[in-house]
N, C-alpha and C. Protein backbone atom coordinates (compact mmCIF):
# COMPACT_ATOMS: atom_id res chain seq x y z
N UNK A 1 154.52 -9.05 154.33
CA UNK A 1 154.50 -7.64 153.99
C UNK A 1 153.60 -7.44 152.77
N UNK A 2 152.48 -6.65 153.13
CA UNK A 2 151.99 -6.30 151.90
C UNK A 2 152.53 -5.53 150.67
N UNK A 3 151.83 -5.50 149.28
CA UNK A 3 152.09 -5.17 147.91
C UNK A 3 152.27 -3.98 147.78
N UNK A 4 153.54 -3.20 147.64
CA UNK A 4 153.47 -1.80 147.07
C UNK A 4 152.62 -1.34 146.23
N UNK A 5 151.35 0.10 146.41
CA UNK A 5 150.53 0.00 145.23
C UNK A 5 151.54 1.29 144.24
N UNK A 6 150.99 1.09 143.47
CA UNK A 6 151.54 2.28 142.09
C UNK A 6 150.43 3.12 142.66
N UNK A 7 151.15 4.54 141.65
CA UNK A 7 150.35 5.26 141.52
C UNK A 7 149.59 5.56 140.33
N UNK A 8 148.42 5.59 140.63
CA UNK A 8 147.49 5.29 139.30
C UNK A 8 147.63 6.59 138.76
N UNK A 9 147.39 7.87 139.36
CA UNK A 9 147.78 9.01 138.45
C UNK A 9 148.90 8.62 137.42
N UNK A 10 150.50 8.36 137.97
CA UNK A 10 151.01 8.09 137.34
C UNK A 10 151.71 7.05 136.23
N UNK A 11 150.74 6.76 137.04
CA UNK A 11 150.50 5.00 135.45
C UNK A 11 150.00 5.50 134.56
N UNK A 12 149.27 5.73 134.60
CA UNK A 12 148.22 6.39 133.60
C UNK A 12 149.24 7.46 132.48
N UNK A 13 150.20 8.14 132.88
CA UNK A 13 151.17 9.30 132.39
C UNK A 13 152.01 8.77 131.75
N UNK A 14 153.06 7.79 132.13
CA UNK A 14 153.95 7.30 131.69
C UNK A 14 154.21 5.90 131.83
N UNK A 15 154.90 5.29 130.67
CA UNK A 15 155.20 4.22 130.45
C UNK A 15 156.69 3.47 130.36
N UNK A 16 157.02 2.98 130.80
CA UNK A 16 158.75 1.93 130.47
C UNK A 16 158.72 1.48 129.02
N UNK A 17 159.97 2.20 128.38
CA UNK A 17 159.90 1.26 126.81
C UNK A 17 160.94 0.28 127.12
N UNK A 18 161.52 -0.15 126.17
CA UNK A 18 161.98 -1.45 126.37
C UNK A 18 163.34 -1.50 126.79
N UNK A 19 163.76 -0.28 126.25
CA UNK A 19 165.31 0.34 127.03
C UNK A 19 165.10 0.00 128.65
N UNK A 20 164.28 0.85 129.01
CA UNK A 20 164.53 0.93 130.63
C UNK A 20 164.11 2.58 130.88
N UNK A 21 163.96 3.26 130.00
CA UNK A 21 163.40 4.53 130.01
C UNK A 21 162.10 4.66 130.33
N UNK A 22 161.81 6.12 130.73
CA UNK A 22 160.00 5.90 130.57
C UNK A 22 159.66 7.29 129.96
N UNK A 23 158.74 6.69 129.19
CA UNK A 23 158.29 7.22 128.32
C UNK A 23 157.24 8.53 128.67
N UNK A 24 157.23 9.57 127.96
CA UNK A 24 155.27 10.60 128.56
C UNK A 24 155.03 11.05 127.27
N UNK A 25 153.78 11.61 127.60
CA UNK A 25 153.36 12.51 126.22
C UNK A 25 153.56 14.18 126.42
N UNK A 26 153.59 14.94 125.34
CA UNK A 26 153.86 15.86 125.43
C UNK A 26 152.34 16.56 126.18
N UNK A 27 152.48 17.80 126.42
CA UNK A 27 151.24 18.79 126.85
C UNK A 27 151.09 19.62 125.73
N UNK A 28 150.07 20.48 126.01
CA UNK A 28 149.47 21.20 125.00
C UNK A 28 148.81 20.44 123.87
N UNK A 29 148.08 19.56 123.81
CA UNK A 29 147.57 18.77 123.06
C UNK A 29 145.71 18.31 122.65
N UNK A 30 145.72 19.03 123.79
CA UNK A 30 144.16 18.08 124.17
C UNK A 30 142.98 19.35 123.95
N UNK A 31 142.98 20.38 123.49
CA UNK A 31 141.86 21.30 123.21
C UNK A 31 142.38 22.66 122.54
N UNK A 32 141.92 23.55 122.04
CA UNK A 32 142.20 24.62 121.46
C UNK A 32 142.95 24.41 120.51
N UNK A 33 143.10 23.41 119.39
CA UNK A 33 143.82 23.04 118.67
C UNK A 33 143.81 23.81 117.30
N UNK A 34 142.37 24.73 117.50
CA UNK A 34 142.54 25.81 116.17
C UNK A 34 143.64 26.52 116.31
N UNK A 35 143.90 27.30 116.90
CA UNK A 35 144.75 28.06 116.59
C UNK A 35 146.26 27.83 116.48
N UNK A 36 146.91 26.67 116.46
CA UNK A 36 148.01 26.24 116.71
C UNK A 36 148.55 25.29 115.16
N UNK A 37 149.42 25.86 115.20
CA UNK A 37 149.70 25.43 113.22
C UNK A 37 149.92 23.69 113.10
N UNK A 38 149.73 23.36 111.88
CA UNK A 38 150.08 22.07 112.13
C UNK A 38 151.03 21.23 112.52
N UNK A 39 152.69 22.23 111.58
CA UNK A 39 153.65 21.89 112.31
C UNK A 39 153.82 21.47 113.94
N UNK A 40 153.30 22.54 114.68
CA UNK A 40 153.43 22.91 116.24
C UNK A 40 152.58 21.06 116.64
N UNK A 41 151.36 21.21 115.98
CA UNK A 41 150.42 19.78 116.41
C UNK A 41 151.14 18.55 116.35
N UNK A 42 151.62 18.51 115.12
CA UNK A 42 152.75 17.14 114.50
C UNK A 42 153.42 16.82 115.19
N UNK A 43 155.01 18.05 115.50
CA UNK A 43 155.58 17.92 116.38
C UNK A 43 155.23 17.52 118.13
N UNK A 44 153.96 17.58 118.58
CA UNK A 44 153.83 17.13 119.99
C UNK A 44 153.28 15.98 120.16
N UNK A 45 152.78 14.95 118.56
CA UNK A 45 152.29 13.59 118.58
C UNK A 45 153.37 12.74 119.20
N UNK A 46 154.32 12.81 118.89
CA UNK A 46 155.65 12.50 119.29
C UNK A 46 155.75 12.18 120.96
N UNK A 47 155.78 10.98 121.31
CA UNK A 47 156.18 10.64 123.00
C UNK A 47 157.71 10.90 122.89
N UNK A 48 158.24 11.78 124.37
CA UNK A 48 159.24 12.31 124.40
C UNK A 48 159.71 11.42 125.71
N UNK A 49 161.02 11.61 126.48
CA UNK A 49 161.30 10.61 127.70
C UNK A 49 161.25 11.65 128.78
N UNK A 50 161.23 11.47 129.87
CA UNK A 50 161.44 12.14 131.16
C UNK A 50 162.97 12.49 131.24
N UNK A 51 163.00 13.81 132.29
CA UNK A 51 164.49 13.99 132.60
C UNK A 51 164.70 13.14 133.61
N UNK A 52 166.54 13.35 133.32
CA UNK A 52 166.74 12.53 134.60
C UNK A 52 166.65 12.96 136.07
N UNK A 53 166.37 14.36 136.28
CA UNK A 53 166.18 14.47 137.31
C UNK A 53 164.59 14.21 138.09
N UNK A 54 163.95 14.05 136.77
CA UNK A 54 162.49 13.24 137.41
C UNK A 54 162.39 11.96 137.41
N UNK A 55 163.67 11.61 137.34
CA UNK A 55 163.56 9.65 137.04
C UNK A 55 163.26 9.27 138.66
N UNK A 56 163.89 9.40 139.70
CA UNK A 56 163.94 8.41 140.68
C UNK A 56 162.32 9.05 141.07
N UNK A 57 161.86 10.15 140.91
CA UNK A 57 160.67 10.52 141.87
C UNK A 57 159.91 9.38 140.77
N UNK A 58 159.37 8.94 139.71
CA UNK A 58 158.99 8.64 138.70
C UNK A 58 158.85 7.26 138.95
N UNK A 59 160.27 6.54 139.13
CA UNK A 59 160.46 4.99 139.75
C UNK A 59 159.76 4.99 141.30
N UNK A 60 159.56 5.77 141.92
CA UNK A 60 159.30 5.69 143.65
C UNK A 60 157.65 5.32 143.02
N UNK A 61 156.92 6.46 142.33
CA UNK A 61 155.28 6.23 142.09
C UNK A 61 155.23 4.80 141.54
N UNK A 62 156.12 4.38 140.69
CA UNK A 62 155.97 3.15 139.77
C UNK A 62 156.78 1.78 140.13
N UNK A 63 156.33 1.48 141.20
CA UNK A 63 157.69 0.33 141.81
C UNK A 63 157.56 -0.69 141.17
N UNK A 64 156.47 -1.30 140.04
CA UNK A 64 156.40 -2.43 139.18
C UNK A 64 156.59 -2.14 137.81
């Protein structure tokens, strides 16, 4: 039987920390950054975890 592939979109998105969680980055981050205070910027450097109701779709893209 051949190798389950991942999904590279979602490789690319999120990561497993060492818990067993997986990890993403926040949005709103990547352009128009004038107008958005620094607080607001600071606060979204921060990797946040997935819900659990996106966990199993999350594990199905990522079977390794």
């Amino acid at each position: 039987m051949p190798k389950m592939k991942s999904n590279k979109g979602a490789s690319k998105r999120f990561s497993k920390s060492p818990s067993g969680n997986i990890k993403r980055a926040q949005s709103h981050r990547r352009h128009i950054l004038t107008k958005k205070s620094a607080k607001r910027k600071r606060h979204l450097r921060d990797d946040s975890m997935i819900s659990q109701a996106d966990k199993p779709l999350v594990k199905r893209m990522l079977p390794y």
